[in-house]
PDB file of N, CA and C in Angstrom:
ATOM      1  N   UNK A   1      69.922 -22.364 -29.262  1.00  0.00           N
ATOM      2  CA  UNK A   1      68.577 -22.459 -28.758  1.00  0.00           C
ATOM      3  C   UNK A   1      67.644 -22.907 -29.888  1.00  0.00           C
ATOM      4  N   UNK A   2      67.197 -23.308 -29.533  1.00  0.00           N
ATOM      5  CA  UNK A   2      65.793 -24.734 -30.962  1.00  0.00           C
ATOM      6  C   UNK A   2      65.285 -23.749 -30.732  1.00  0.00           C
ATOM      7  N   UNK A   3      64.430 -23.542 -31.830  1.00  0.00           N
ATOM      8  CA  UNK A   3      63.078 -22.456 -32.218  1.00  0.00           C
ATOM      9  C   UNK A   3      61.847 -23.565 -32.056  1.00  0.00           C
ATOM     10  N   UNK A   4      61.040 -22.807 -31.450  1.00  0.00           N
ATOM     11  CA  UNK A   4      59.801 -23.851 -31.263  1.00  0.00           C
ATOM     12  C   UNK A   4      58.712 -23.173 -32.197  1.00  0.00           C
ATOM     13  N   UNK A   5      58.310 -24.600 -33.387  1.00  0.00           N
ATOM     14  CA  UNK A   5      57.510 -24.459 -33.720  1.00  0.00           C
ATOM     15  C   UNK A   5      56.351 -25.295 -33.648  1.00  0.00           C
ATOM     16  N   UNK A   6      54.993 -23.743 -33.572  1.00  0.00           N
ATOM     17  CA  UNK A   6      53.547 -25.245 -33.639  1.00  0.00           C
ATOM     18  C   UNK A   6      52.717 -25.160 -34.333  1.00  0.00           C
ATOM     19  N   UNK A   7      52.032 -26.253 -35.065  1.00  0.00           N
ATOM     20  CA  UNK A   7      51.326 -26.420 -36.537  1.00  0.00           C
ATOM     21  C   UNK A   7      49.895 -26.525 -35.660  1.00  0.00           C
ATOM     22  N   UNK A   8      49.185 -26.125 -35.952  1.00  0.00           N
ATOM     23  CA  UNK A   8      47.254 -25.996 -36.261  1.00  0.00           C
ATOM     24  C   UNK A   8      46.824 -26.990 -36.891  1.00  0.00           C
ATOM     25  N   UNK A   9      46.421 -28.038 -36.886  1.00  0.00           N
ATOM     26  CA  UNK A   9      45.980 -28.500 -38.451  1.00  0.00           C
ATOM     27  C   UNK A   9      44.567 -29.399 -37.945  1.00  0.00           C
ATOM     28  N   UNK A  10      43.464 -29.838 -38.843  1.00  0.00           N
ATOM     29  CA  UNK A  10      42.583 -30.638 -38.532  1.00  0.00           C
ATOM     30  C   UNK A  10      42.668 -31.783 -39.104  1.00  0.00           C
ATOM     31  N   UNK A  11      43.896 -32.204 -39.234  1.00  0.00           N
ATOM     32  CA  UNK A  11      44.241 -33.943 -39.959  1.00  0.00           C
ATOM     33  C   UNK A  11      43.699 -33.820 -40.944  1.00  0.00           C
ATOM     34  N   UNK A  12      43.487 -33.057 -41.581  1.00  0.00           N
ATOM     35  CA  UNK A  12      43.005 -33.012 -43.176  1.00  0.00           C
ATOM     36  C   UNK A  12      44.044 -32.849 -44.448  1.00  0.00           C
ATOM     37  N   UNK A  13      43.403 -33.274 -45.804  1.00  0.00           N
ATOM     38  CA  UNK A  13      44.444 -33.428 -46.766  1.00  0.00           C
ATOM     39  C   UNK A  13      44.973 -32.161 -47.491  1.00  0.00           C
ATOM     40  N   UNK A  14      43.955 -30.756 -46.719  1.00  0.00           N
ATOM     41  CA  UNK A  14      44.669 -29.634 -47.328  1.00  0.00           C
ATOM     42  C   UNK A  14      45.477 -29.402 -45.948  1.00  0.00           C
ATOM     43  N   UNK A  15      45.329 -29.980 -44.922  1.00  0.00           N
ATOM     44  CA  UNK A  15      46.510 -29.638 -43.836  1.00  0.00           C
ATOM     45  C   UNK A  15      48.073 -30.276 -43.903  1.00  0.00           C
ATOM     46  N   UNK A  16      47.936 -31.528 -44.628  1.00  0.00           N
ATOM     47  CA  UNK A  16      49.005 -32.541 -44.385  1.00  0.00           C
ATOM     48  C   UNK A  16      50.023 -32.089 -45.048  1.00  0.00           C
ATOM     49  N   UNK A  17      49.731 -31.189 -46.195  1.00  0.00           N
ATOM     50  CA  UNK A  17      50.961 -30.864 -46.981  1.00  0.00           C
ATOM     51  C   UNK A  17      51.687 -29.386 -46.134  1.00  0.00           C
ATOM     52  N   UNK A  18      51.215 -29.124 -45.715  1.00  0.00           N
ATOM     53  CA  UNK A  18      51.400 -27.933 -44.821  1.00  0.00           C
ATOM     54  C   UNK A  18      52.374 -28.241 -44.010  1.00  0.00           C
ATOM     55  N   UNK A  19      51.948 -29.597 -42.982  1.00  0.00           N
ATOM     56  CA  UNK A  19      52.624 -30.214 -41.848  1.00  0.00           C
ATOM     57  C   UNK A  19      53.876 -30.746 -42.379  1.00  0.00           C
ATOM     58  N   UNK A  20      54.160 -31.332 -43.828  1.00  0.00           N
ATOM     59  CA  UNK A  20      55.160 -31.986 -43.891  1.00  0.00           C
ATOM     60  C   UNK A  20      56.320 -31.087 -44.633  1.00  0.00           C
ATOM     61  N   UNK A  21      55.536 -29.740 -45.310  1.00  0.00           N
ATOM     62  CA  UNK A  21      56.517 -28.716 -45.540  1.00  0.00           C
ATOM     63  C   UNK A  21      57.052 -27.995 -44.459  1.00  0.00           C
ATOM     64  N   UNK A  22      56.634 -27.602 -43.371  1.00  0.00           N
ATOM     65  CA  UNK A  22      57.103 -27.164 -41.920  1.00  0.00           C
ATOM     66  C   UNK A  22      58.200 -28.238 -41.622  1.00  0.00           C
ATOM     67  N   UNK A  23      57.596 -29.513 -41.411  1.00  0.00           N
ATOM     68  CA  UNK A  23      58.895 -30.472 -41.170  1.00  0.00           C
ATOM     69  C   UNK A  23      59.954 -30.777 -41.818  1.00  0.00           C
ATOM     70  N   UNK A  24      59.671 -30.472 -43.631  1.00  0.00           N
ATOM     71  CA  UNK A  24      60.726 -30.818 -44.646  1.00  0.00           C
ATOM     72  C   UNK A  24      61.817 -29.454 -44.363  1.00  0.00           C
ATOM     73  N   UNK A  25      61.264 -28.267 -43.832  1.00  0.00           N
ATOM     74  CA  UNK A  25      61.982 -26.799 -43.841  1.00  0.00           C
ATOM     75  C   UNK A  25      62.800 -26.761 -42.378  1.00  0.00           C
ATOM     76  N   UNK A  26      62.248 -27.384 -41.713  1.00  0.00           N
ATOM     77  CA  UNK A  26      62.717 -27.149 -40.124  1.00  0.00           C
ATOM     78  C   UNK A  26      63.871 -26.953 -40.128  1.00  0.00           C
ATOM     79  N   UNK A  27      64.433 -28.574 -40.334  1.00  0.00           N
ATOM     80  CA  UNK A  27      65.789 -28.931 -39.695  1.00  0.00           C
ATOM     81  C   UNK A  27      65.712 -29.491 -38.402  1.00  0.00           C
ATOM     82  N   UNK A  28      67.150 -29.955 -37.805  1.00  0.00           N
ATOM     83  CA  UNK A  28      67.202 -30.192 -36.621  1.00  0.00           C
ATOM     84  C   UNK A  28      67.474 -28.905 -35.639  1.00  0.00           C
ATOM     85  N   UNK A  29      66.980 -27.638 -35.899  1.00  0.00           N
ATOM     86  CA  UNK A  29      67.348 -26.827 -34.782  1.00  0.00           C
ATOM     87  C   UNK A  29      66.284 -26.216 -34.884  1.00  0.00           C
ATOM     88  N   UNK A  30      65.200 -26.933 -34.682  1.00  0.00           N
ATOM     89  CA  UNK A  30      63.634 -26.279 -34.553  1.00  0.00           C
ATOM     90  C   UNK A  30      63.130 -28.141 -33.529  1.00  0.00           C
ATOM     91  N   UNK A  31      61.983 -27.362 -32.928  1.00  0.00           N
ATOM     92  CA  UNK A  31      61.013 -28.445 -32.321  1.00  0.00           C
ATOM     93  C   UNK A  31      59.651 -28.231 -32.460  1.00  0.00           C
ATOM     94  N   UNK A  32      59.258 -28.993 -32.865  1.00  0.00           N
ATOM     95  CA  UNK A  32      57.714 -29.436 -34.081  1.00  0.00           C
ATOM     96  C   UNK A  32      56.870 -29.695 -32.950  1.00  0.00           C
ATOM     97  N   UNK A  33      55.726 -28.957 -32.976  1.00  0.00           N
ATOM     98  CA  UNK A  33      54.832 -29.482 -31.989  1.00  0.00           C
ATOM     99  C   UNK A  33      53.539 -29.522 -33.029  1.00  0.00           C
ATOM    100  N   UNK A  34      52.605 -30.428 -33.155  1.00  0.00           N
ATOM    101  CA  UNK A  34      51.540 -30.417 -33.828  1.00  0.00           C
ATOM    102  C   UNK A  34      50.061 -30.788 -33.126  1.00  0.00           C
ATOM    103  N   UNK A  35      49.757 -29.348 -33.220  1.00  0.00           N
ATOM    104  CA  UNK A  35      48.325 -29.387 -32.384  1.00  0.00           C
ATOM    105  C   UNK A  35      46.741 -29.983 -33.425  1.00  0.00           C
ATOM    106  N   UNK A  36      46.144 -31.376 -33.286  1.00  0.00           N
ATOM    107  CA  UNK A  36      45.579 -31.487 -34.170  1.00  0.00           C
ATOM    108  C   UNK A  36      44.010 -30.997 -33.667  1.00  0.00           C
ATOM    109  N   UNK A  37      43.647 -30.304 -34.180  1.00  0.00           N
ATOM    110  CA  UNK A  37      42.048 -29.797 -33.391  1.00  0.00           C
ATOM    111  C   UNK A  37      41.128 -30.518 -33.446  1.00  0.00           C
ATOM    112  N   UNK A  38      41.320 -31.346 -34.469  1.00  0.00           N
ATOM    113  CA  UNK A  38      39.780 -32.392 -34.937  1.00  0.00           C
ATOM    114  C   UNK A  38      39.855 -33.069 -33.898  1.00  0.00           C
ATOM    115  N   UNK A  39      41.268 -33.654 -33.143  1.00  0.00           N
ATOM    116  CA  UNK A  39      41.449 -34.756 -31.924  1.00  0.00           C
ATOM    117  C   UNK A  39      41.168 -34.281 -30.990  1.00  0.00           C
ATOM    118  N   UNK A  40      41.396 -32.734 -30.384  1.00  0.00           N
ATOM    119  CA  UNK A  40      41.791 -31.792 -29.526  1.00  0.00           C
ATOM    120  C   UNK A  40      42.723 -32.852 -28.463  1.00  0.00           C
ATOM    121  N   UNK A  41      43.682 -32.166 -27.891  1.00  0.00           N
ATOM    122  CA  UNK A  41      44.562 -33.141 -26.719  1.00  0.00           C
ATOM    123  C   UNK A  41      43.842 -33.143 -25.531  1.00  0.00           C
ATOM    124  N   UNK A  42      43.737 -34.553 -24.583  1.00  0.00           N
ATOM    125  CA  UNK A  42      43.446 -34.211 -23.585  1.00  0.00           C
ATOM    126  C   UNK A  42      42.875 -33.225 -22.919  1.00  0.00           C
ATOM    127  N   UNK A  43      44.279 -32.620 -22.476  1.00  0.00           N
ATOM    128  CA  UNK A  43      44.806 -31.598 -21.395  1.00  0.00           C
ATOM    129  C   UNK A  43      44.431 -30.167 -22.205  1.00  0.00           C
ATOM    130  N   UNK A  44      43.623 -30.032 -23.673  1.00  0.00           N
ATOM    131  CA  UNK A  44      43.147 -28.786 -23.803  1.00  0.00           C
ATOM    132  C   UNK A  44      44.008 -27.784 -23.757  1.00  0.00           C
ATOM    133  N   UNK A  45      45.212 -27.472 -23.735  1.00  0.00           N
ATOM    134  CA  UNK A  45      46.339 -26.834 -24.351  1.00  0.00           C
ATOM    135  C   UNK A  45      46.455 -26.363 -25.810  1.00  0.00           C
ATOM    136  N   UNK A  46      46.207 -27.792 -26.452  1.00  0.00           N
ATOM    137  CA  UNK A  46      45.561 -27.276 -27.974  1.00  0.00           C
ATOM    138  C   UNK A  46      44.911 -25.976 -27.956  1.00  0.00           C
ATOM    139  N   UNK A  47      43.837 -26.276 -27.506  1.00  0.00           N
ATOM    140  CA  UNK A  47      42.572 -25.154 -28.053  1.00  0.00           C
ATOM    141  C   UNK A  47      43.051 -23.812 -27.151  1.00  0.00           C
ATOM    142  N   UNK A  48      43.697 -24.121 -26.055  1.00  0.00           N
ATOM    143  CA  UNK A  48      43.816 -22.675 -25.146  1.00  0.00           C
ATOM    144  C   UNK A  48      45.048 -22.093 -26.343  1.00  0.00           C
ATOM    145  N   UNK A  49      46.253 -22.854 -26.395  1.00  0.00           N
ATOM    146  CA  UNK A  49      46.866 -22.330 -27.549  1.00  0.00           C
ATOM    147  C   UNK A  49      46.307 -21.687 -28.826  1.00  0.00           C
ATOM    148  N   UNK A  50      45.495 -22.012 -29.590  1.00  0.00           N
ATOM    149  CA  UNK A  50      44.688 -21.622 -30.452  1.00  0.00           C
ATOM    150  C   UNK A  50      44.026 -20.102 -30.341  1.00  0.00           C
ATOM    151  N   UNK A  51      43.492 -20.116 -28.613  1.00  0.00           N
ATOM    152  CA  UNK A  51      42.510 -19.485 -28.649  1.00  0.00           C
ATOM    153  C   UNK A  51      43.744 -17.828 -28.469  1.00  0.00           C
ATOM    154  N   UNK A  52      44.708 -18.345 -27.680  1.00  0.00           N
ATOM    155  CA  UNK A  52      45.848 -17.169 -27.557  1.00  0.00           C
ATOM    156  C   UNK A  52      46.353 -16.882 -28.185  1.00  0.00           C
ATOM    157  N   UNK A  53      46.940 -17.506 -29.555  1.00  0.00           N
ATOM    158  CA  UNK A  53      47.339 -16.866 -30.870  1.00  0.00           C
ATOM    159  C   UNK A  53      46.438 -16.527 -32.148  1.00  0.00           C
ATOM    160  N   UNK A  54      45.183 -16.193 -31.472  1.00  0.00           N
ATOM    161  CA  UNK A  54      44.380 -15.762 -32.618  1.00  0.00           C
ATOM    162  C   UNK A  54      44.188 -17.029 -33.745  1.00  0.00           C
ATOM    163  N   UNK A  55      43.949 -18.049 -33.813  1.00  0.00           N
ATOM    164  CA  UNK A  55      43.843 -19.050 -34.830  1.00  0.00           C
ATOM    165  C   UNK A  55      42.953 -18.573 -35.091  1.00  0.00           C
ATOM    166  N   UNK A  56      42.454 -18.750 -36.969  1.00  0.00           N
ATOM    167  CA  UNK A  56      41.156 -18.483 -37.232  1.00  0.00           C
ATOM    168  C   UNK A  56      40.613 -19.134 -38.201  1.00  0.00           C
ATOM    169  N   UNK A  57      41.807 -19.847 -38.799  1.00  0.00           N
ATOM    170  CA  UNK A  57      41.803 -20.737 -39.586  1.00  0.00           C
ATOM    171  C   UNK A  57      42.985 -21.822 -39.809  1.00  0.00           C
ATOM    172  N   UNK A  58      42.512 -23.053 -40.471  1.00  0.00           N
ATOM    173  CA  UNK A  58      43.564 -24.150 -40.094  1.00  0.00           C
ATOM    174  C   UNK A  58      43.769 -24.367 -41.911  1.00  0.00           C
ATOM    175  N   UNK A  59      45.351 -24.585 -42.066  1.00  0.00           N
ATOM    176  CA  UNK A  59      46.563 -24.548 -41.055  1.00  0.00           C
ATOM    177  C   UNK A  59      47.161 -23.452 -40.646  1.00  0.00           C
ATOM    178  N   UNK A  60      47.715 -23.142 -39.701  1.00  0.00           N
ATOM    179  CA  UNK A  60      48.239 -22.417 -39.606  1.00  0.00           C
ATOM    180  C   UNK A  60      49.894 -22.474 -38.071  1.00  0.00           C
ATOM    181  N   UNK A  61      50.352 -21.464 -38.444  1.00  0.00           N
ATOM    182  CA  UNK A  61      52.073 -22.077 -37.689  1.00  0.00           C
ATOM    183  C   UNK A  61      52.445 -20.974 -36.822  1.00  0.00           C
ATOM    184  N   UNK A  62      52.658 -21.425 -36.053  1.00  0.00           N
ATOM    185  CA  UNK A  62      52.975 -20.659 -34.933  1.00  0.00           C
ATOM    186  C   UNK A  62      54.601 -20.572 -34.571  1.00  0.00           C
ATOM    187  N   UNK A  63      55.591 -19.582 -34.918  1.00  0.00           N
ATOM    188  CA  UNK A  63      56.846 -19.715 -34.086  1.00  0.00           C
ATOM    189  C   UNK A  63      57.473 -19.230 -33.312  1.00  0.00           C
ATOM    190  N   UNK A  64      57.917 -19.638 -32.332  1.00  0.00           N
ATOM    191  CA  UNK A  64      58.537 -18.979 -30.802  1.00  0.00           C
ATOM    192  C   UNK A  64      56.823 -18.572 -30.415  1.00  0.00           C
ATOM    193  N   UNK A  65      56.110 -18.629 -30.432  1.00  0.00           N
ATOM    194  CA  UNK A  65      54.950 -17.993 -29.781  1.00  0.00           C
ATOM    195  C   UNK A  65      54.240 -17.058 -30.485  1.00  0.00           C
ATOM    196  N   UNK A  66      54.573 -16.702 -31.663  1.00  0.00           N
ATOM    197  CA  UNK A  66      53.809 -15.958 -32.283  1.00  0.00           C
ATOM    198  C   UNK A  66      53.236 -16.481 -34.141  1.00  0.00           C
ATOM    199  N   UNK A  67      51.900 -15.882 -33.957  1.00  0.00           N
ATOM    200  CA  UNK A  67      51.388 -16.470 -35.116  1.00  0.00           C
ATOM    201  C   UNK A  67      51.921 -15.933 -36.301  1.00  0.00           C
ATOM    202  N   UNK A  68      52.740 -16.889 -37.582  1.00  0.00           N
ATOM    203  CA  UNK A  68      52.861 -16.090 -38.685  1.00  0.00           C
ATOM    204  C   UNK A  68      52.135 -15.262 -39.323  1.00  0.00           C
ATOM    205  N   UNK A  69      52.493 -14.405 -39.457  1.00  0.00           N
ATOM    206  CA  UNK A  69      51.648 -13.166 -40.445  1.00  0.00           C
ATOM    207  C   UNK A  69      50.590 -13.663 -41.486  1.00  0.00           C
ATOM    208  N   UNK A  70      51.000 -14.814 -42.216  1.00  0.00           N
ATOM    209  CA  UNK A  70      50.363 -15.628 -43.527  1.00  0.00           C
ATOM    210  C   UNK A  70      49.030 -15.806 -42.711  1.00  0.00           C
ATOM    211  N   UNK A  71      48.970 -16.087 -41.195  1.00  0.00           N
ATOM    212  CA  UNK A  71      48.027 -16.877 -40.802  1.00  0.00           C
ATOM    213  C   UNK A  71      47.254 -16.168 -39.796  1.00  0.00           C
ATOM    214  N   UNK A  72      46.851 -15.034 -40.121  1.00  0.00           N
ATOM    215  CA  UNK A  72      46.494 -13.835 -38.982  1.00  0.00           C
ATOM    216  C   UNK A  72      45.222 -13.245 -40.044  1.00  0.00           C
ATOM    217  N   UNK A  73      44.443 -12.710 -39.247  1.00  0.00           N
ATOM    218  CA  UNK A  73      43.396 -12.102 -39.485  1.00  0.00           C
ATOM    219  C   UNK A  73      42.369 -12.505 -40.695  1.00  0.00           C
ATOM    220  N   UNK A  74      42.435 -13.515 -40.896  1.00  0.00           N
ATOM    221  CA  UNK A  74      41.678 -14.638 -42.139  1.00  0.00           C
ATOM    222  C   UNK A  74      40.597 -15.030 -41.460  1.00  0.00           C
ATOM    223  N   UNK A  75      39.649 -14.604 -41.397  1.00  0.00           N
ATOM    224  CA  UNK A  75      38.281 -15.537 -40.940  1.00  0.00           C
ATOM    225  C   UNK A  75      37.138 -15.151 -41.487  1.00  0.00           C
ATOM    226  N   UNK A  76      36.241 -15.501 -41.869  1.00  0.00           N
ATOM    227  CA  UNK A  76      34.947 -16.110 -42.251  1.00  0.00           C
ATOM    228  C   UNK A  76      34.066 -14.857 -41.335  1.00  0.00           C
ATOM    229  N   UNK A  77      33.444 -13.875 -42.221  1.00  0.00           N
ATOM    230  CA  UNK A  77      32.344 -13.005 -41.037  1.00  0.00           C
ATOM    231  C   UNK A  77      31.015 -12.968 -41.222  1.00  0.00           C
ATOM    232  N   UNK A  78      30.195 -12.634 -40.751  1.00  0.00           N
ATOM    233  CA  UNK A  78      28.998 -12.204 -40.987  1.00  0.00           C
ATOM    234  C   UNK A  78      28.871 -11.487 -42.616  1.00  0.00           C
ATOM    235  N   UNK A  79      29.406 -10.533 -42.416  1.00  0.00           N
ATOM    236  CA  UNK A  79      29.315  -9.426 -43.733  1.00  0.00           C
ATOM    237  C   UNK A  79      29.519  -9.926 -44.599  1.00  0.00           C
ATOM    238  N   UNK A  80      30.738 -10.944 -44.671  1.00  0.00           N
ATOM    239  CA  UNK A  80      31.452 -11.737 -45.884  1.00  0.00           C
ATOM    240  C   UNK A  80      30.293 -12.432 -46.331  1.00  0.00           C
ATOM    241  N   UNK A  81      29.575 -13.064 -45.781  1.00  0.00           N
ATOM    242  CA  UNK A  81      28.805 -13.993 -46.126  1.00  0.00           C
ATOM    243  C   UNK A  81      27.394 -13.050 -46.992  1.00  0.00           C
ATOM    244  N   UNK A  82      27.066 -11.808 -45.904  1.00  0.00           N
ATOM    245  CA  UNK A  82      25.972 -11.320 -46.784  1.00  0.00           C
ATOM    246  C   UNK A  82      26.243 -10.883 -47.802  1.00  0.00           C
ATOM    247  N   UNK A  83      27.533 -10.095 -47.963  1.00  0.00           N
ATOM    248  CA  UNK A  83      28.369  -9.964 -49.079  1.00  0.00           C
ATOM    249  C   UNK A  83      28.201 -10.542 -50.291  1.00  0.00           C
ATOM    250  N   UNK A  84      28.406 -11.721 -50.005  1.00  0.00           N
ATOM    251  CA  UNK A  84      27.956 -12.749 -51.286  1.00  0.00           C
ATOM    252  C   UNK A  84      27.031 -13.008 -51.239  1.00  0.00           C
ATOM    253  N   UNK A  85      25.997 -12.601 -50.436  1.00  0.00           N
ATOM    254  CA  UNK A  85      24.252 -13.103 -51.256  1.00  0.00           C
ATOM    255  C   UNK A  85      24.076 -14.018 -50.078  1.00  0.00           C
ATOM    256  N   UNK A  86      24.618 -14.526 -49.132  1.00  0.00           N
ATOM    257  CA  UNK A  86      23.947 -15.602 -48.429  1.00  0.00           C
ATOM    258  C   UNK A  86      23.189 -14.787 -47.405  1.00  0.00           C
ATOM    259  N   UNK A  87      21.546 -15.578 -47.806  1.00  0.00           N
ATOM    260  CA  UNK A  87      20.742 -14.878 -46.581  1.00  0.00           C
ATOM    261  C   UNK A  87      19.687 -13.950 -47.482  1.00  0.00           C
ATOM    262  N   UNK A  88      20.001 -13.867 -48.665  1.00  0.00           N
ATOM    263  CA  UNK A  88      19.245 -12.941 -49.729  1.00  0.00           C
ATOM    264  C   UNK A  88      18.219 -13.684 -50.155  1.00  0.00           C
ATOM    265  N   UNK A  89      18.333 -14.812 -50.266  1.00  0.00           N
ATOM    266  CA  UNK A  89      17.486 -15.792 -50.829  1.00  0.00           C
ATOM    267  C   UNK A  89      15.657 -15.699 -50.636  1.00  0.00           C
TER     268      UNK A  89
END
């Protein structure tokens, strides 16, 4: 059974190395799906995907359906920001 994997990325140059280490690691008993967000697809699968595995930041890899650990709970908050002074000004 192929392991399905799917990449996050916004076609960017800190994404690309990401995308081509997933593909250099695969092998042939994995299937590569690459969701690019900057394009979003059509049919909006992208982003519903996204929105169901918690994406919170790009890149990030998804396998068999679940988001790697590396790529979970990373996002940008309110606090973080006042945190550092933004808004103090």
């Amino acid at each position: 059974m192929k392991r399905e994997i799917e990449i996050f990325t916004a076609g960017c140059p800190v994404c690309e190395p990401v995308v081509q280490l997933v593909k250099d690691t695969a092998g042939d008993d994995c299937e590569i799906t690459i969701h690019n967000l900057s394009e979003q697809c059509e049919s909006k699968i992208c982003v519903t995907k996204m929105e169901e595995y918690g994406v919170k930041r790009l890149p990030a890899v998804a396998v068999d359906g679940k988001l790697l650990s590396c790529c979970t709970n990373i996002e940008i908050t309110k606090d973080d920001l006042i945190n550092a002074g933004i808004g103090s000004c």
